[in-house]
PDB file of N, CA and C in Angstrom:
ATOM      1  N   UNK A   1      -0.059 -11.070   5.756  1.00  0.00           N
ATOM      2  CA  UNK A   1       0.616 -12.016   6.591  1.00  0.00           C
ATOM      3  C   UNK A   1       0.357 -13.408   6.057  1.00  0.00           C
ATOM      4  N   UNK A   2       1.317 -14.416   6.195  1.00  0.00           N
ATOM      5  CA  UNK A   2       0.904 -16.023   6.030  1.00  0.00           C
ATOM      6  C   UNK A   2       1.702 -16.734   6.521  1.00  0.00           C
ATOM      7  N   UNK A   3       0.594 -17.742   6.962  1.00  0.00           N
ATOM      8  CA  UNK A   3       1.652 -18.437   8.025  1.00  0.00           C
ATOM      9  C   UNK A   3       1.008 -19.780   7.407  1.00  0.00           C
ATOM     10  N   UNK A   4       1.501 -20.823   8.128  1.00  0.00           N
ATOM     11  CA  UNK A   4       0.880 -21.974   7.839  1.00  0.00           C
ATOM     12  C   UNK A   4       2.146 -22.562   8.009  1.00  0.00           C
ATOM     13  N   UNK A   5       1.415 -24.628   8.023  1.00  0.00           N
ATOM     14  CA  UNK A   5       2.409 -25.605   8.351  1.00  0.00           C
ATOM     15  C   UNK A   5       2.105 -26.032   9.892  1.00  0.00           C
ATOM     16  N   UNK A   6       2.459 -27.521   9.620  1.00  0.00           N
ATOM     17  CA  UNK A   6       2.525 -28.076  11.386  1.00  0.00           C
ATOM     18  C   UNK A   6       3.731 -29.065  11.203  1.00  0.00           C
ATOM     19  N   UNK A   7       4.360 -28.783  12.610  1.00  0.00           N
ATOM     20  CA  UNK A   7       5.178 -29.668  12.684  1.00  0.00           C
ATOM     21  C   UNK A   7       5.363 -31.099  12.906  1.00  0.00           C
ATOM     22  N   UNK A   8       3.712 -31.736  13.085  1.00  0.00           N
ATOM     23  CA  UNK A   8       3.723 -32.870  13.609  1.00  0.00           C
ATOM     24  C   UNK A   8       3.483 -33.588  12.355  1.00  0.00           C
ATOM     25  N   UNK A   9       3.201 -32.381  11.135  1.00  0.00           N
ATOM     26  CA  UNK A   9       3.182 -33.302   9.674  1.00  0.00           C
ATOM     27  C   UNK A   9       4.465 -34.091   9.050  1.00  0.00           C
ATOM     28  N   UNK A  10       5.372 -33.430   9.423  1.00  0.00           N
ATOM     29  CA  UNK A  10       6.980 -34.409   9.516  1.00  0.00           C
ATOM     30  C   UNK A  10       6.944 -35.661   9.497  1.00  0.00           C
ATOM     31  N   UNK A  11       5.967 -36.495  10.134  1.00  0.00           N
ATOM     32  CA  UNK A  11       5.784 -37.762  10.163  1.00  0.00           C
ATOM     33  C   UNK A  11       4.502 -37.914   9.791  1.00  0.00           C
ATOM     34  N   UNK A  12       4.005 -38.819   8.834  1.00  0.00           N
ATOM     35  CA  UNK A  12       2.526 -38.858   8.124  1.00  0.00           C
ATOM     36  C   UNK A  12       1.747 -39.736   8.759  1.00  0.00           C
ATOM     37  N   UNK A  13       2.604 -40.516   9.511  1.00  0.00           N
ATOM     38  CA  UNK A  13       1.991 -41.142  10.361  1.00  0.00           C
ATOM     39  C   UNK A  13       1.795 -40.962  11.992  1.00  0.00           C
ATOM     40  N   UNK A  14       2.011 -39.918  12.347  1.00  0.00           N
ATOM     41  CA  UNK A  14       1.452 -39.185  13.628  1.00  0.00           C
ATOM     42  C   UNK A  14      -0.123 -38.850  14.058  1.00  0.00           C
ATOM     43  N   UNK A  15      -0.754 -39.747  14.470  1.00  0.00           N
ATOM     44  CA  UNK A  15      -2.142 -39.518  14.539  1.00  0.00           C
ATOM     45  C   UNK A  15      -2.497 -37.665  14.618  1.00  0.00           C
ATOM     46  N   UNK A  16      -1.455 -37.043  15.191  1.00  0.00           N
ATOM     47  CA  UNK A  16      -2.073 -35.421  15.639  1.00  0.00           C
ATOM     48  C   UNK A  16      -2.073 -34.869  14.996  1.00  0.00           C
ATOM     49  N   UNK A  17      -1.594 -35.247  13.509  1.00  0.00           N
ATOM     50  CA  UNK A  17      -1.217 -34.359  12.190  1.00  0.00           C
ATOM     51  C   UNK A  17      -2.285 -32.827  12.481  1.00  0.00           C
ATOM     52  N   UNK A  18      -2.215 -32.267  11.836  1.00  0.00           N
ATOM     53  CA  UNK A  18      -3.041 -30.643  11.967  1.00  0.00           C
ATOM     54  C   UNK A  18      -3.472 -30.408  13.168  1.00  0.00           C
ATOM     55  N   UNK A  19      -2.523 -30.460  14.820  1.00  0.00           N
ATOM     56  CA  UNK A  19      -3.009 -30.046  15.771  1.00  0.00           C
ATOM     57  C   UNK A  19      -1.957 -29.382  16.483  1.00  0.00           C
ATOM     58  N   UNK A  20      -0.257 -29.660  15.246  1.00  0.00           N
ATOM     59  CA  UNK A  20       0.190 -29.063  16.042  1.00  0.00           C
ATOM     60  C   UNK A  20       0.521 -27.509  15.783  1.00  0.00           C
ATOM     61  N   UNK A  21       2.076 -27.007  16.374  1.00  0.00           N
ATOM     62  CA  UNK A  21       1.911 -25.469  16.047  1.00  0.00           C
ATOM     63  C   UNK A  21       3.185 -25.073  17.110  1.00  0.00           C
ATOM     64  N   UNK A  22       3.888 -23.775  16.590  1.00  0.00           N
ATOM     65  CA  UNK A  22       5.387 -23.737  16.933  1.00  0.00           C
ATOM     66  C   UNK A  22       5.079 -23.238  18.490  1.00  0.00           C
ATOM     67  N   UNK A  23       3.870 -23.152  18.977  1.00  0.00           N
ATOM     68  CA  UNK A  23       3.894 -23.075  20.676  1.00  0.00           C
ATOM     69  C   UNK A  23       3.830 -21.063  21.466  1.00  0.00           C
ATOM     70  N   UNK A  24       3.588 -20.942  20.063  1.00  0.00           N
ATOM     71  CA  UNK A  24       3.313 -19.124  20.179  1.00  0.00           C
ATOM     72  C   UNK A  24       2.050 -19.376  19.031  1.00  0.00           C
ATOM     73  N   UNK A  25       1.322 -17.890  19.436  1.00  0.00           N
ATOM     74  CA  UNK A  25       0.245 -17.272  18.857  1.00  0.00           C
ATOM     75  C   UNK A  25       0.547 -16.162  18.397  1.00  0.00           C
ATOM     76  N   UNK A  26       0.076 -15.439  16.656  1.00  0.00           N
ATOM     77  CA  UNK A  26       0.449 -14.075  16.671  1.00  0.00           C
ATOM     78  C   UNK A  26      -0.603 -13.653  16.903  1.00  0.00           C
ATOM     79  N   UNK A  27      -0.919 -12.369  16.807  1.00  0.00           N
ATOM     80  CA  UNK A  27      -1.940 -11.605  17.188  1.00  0.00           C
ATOM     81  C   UNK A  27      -2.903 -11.302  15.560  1.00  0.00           C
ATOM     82  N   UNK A  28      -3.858 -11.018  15.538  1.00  0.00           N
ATOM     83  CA  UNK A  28      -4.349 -11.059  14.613  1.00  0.00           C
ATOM     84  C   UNK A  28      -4.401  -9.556  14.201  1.00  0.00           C
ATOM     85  N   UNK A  29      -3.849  -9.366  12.926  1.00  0.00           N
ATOM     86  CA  UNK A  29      -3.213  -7.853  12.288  1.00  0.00           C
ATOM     87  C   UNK A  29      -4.125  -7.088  11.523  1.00  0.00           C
ATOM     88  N   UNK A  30      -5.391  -8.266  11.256  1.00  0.00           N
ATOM     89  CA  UNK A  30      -6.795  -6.966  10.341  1.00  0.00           C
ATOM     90  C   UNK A  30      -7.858  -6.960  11.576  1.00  0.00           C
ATOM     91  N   UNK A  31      -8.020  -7.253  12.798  1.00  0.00           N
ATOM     92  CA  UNK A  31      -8.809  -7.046  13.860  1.00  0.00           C
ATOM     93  C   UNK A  31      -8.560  -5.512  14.210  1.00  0.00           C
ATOM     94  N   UNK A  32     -10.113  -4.604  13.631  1.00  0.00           N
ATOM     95  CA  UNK A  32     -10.328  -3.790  14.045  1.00  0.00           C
ATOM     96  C   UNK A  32      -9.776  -2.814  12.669  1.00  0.00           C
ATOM     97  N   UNK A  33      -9.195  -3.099  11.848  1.00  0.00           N
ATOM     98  CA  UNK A  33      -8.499  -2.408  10.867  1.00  0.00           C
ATOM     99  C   UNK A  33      -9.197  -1.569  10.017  1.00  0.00           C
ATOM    100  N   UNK A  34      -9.345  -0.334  10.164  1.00  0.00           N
ATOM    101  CA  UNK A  34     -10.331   0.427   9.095  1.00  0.00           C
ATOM    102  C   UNK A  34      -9.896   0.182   8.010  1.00  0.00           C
ATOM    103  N   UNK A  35      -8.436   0.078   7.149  1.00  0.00           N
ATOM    104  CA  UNK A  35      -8.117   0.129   5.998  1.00  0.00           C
ATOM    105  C   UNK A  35      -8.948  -0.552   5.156  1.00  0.00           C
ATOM    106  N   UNK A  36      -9.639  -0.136   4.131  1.00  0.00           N
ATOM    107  CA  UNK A  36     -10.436  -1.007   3.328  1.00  0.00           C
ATOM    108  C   UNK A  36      -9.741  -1.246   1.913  1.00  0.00           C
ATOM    109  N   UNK A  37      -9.533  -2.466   1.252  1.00  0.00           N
ATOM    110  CA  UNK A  37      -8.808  -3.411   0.417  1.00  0.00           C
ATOM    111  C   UNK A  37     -10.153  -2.960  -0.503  1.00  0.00           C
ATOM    112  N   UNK A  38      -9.190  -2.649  -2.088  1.00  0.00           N
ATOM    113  CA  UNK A  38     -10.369  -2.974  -2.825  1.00  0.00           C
ATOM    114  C   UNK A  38      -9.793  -3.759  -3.917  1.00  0.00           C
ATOM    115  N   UNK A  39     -10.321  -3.725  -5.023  1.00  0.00           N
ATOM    116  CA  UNK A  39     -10.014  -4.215  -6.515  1.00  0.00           C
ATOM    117  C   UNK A  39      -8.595  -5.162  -6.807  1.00  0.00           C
ATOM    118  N   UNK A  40      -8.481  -6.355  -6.299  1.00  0.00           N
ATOM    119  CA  UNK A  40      -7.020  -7.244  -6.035  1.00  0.00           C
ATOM    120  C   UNK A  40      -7.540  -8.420  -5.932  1.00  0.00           C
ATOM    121  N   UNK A  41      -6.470  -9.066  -6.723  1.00  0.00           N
ATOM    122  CA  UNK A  41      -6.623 -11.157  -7.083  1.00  0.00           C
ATOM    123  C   UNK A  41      -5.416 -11.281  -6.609  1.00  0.00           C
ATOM    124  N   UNK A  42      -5.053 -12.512  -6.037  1.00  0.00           N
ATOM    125  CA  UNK A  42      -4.139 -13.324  -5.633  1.00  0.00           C
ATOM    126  C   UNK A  42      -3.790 -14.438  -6.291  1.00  0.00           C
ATOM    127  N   UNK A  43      -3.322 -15.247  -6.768  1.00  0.00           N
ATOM    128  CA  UNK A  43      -3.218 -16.228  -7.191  1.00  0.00           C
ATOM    129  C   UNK A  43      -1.661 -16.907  -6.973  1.00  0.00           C
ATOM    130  N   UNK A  44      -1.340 -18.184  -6.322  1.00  0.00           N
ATOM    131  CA  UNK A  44      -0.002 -18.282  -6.430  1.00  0.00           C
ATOM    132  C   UNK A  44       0.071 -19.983  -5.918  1.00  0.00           C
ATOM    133  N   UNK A  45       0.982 -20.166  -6.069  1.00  0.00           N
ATOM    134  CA  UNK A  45       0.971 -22.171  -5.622  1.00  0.00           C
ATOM    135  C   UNK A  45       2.128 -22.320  -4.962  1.00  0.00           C
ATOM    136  N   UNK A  46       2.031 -23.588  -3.688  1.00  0.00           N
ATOM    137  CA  UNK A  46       3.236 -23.743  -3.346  1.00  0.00           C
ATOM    138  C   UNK A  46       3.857 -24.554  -3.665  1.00  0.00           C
ATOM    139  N   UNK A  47       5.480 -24.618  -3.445  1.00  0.00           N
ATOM    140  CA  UNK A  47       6.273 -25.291  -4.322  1.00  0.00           C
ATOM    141  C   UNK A  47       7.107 -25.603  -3.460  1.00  0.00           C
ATOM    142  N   UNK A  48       7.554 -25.514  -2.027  1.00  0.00           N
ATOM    143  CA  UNK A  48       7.675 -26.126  -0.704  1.00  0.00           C
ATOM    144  C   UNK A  48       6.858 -25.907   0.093  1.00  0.00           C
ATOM    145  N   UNK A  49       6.978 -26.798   1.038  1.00  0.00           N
ATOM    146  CA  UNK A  49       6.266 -27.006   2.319  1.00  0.00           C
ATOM    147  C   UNK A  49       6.738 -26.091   2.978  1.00  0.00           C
ATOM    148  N   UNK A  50       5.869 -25.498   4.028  1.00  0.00           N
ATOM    149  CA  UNK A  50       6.383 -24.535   4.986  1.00  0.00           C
ATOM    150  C   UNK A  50       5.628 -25.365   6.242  1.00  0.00           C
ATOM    151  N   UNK A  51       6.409 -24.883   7.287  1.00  0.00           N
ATOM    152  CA  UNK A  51       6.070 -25.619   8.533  1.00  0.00           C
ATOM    153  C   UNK A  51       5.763 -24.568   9.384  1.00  0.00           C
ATOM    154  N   UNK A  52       5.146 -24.862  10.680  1.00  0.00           N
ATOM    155  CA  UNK A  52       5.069 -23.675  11.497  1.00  0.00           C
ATOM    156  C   UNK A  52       5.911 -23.057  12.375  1.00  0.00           C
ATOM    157  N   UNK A  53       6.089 -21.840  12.201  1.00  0.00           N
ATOM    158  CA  UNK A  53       7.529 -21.485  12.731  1.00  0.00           C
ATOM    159  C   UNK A  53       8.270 -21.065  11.648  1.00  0.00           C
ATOM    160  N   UNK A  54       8.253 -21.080  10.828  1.00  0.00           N
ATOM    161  CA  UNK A  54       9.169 -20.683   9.518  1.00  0.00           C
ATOM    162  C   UNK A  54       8.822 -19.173   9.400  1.00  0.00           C
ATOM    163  N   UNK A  55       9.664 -18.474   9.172  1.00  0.00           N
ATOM    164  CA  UNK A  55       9.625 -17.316   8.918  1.00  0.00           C
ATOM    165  C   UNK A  55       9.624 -16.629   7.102  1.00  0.00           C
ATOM    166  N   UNK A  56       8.595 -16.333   6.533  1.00  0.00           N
ATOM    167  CA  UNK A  56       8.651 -16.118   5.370  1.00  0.00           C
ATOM    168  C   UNK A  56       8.454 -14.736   4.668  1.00  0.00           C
ATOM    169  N   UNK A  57       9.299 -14.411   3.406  1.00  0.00           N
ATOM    170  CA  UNK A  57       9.396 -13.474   3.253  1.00  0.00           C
ATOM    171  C   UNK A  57       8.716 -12.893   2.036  1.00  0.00           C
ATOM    172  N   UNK A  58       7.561 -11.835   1.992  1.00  0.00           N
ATOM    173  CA  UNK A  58       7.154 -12.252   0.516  1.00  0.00           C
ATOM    174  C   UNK A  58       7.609 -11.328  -0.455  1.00  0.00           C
ATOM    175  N   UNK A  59       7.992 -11.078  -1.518  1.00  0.00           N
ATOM    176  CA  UNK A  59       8.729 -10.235  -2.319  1.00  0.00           C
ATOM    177  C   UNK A  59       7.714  -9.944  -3.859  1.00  0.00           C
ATOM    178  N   UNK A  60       8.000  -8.917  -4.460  1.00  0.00           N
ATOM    179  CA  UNK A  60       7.124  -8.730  -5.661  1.00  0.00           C
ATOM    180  C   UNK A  60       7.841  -8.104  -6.931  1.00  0.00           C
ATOM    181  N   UNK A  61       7.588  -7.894  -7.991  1.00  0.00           N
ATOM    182  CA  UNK A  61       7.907  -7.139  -9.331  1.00  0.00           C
ATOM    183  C   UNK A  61       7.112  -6.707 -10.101  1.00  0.00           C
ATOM    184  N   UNK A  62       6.860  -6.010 -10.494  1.00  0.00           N
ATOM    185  CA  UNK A  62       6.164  -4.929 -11.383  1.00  0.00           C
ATOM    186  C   UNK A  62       5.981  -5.650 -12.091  1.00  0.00           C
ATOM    187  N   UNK A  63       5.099  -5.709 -12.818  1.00  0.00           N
ATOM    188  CA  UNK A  63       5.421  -6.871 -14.186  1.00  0.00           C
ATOM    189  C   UNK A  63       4.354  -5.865 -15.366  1.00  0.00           C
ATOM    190  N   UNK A  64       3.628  -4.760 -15.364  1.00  0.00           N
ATOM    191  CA  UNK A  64       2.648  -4.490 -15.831  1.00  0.00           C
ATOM    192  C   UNK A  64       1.648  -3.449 -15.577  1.00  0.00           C
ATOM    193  N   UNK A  65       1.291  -2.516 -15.802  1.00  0.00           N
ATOM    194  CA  UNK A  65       0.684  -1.551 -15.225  1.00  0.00           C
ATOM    195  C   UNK A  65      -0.023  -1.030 -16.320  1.00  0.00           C
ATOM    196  N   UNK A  66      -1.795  -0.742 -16.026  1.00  0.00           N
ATOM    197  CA  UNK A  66      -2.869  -0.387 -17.173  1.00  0.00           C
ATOM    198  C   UNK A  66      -3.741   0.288 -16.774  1.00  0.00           C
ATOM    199  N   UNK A  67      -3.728   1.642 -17.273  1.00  0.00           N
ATOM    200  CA  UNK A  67      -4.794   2.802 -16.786  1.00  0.00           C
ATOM    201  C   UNK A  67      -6.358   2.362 -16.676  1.00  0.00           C
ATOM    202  N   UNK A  68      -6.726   2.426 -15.133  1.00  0.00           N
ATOM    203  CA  UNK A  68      -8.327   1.634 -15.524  1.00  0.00           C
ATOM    204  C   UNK A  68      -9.224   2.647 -14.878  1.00  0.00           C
ATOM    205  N   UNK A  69     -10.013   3.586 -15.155  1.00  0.00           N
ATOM    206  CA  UNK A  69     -10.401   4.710 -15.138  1.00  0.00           C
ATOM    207  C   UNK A  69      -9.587   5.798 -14.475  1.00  0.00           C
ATOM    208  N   UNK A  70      -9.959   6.252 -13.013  1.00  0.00           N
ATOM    209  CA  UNK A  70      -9.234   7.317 -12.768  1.00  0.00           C
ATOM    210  C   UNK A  70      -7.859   6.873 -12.197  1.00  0.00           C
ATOM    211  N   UNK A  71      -7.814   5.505 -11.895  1.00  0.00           N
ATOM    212  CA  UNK A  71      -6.711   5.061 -11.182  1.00  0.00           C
ATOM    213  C   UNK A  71      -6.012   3.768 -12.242  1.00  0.00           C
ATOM    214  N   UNK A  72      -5.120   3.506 -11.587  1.00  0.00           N
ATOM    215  CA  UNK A  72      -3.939   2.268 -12.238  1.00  0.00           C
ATOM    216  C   UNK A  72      -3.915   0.914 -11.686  1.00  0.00           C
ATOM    217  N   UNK A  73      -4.519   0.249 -12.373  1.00  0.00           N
ATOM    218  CA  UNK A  73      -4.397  -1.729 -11.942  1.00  0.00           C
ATOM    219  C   UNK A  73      -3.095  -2.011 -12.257  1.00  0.00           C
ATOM    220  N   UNK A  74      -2.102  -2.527 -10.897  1.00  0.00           N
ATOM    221  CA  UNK A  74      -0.787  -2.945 -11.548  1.00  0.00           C
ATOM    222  C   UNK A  74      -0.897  -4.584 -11.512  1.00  0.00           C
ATOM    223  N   UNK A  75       0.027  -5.571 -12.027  1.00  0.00           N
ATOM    224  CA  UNK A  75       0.020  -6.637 -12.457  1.00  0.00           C
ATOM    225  C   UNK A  75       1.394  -6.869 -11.707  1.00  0.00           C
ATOM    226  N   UNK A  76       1.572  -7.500 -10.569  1.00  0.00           N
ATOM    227  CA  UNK A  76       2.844  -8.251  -9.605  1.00  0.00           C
ATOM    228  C   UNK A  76       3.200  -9.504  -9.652  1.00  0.00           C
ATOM    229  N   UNK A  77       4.575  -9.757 -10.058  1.00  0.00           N
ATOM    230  CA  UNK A  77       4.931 -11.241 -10.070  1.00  0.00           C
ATOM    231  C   UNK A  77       5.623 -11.268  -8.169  1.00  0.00           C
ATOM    232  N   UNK A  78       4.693 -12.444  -7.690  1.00  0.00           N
ATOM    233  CA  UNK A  78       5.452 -12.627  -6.384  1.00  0.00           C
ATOM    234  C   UNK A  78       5.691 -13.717  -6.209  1.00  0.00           C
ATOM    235  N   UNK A  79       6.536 -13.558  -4.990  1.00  0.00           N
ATOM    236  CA  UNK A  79       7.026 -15.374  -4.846  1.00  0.00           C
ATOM    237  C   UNK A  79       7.348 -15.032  -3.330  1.00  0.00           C
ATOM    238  N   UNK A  80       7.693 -16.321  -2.488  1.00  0.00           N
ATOM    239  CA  UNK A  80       8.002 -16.160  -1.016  1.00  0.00           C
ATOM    240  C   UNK A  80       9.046 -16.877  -0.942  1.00  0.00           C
ATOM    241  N   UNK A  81       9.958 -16.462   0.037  1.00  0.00           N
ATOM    242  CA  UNK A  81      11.229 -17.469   0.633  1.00  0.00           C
ATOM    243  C   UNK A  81      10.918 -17.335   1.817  1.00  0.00           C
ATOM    244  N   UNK A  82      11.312 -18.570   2.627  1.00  0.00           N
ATOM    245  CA  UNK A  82      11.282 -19.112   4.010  1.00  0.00           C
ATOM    246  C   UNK A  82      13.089 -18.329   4.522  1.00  0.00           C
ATOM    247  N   UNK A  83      13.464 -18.617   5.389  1.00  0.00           N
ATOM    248  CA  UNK A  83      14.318 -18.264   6.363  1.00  0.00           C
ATOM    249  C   UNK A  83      15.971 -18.404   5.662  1.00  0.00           C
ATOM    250  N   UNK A  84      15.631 -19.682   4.950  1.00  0.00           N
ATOM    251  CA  UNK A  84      16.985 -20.584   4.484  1.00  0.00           C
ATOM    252  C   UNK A  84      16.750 -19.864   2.879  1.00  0.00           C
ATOM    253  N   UNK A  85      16.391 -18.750   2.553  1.00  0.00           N
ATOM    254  CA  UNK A  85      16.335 -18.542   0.762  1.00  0.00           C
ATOM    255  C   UNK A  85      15.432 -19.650   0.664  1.00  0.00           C
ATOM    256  N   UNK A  86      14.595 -20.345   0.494  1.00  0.00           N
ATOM    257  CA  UNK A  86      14.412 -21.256  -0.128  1.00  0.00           C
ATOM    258  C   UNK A  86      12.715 -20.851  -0.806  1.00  0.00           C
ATOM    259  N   UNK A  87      12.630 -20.902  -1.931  1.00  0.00           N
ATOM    260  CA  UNK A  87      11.698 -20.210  -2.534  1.00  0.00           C
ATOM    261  C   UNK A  87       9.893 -21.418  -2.559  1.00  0.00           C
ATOM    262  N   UNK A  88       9.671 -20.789  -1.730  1.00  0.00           N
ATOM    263  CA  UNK A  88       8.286 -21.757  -1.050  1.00  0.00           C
ATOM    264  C   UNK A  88       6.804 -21.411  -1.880  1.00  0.00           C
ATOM    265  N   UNK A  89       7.032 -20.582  -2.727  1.00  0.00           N
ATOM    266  CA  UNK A  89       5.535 -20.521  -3.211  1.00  0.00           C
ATOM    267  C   UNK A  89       6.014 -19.132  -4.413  1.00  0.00           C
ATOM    268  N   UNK A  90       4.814 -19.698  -5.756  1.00  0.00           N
ATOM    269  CA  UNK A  90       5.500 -18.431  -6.641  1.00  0.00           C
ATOM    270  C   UNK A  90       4.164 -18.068  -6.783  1.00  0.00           C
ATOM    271  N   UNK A  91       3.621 -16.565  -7.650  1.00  0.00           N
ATOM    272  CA  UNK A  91       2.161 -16.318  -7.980  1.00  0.00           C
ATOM    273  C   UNK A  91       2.279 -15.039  -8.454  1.00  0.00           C
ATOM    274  N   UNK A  92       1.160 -14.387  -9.108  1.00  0.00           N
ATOM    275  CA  UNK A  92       0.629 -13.059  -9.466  1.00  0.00           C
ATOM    276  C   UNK A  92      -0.044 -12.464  -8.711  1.00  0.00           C
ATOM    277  N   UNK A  93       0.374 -11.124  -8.429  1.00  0.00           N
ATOM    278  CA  UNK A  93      -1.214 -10.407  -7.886  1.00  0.00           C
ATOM    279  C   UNK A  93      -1.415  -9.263  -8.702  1.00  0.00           C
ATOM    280  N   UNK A  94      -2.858  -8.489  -8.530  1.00  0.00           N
ATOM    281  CA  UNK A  94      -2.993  -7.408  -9.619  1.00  0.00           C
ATOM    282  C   UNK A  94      -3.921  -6.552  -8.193  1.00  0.00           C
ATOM    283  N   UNK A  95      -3.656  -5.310  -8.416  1.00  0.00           N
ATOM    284  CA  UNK A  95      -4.618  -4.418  -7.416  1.00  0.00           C
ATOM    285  C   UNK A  95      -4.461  -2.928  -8.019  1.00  0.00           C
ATOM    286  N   UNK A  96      -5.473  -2.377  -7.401  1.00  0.00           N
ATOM    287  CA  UNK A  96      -5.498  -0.415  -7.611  1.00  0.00           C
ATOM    288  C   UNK A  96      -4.629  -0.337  -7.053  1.00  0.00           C
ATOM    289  N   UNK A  97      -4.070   0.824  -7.717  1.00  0.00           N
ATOM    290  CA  UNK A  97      -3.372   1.987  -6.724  1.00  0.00           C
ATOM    291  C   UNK A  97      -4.202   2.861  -6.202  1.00  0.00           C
ATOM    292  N   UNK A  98      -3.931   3.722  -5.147  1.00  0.00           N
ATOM    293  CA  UNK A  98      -4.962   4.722  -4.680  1.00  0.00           C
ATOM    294  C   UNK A  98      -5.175   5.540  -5.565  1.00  0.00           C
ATOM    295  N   UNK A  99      -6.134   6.397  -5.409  1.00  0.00           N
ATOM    296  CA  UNK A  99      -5.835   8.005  -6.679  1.00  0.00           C
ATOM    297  C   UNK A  99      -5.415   8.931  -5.267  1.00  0.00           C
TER     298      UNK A  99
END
């Protein structure tokens, strides 16, 4: 999941800058989660602003895949679009596959 952005950053000169927020809460989605994450890097930068409330979508591509003992490290080109297409952040990730 990722969220991020405030809307009161719109104006730089709004004393409340980082207090505000689209007026809903989500629920928090790894509370309680047995699934355990292993062997995975993230890396990626943004390249628009996202605000809160924006709905974003994150998408990936194969880019690479290398036998690393019994299992497979793949290599993902990702990037995110907000609501409007608009491409808000690009990056790599690499993780196991299960065996």
């Amino acid at each position: 999941m990722a969220q991020g952005g405030d809307p009161l950053s719109r104006d730089p000169g709004n004393p409340r800058v980082g207090t505000g927020g689209p007026g809903y809460k989500i629920k928090c989605e790894t509370h309680k989660n047995t699934h355990k994450h292993v062997g995975g890097t993230l890396s990626m930068a943004f390249l628009e602003p996202v605000y809160a409330g924006d709905r974003l979508t994150v998408r990936g591509r194969i880019q690479a895949t290398h036998p690393e003992g019994p299992t497979t490290r793949v290599t993902v080109e990702i990037w995110i679009q907000n609501q409007h297409g608009v491409q808000t952040a690009a990056g790599t990730a690499t993780g196991l596959l299960p065996t």
